[in-house]
Protein backbone atom coordinates (compact mmCIF):
# COMPACT_ATOMS: atom_id res chain seq x y z
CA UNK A 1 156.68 1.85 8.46
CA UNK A 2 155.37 -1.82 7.14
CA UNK A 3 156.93 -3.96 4.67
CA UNK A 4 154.38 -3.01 2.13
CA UNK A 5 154.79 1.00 2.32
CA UNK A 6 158.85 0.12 2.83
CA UNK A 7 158.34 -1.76 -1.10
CA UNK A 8 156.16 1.26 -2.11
CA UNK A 9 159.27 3.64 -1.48
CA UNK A 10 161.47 1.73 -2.37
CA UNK A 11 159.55 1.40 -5.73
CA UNK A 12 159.53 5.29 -6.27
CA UNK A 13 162.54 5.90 -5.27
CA UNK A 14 163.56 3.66 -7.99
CA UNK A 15 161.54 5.50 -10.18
CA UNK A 16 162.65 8.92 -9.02
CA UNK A 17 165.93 8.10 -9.84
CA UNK A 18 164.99 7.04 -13.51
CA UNK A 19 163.22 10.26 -14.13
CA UNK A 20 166.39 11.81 -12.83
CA UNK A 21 168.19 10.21 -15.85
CA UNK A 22 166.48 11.01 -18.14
CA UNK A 23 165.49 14.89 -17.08
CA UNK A 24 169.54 14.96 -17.05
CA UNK A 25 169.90 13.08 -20.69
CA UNK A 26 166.69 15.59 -21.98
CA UNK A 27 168.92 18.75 -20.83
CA UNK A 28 171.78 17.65 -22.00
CA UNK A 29 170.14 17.16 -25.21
CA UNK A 30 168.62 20.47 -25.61
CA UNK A 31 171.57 22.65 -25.49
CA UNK A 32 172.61 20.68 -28.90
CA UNK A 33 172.80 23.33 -31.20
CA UNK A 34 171.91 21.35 -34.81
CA UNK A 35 169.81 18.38 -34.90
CA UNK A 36 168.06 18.50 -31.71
CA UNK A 37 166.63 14.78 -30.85
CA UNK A 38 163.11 16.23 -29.66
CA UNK A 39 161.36 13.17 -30.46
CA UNK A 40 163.67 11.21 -28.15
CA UNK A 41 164.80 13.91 -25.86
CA UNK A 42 159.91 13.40 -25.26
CA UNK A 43 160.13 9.66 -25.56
CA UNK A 44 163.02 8.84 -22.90
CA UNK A 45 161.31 11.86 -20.72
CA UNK A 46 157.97 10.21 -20.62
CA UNK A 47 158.62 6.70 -20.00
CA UNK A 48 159.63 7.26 -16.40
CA UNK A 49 156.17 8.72 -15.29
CA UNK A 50 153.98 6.05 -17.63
CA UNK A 51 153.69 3.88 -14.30
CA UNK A 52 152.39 6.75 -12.29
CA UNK A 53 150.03 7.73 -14.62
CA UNK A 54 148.29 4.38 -15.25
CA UNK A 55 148.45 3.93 -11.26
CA UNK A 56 150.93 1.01 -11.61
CA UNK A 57 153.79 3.15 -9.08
CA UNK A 58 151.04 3.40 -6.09
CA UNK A 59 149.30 0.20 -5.84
């Protein structure tokens, strides 16, 4: 493996783990039984993926 696909993994790894976070913070705030964040609990659990989805993750 090269330097550059080394940085690429390291980069999703690092971006993996972020998603991990907040999947785990999005679970934790579903099994709230009154006032359910949903707004948040979709917010925090999209902003990990943005990059891949405008192509900034794989470049």
């Amino acid at each position: 493996m090269n330097d550059i696909e080394q940085e690429r993994l390291r980069h999703v790894r690092k971006w993996l783990s972020y998603a991990d976070e907040d999947l785990r913070l999005a679970q934790h705030g579903l099994k709230l039984t009154t006032s359910v964040p949903y707004r948040l609990i979709a917010y925090r659990h999209l902003t990990p993926i943005r990059p891949g989805i405008r192509g900034k993750t794989m470049r």
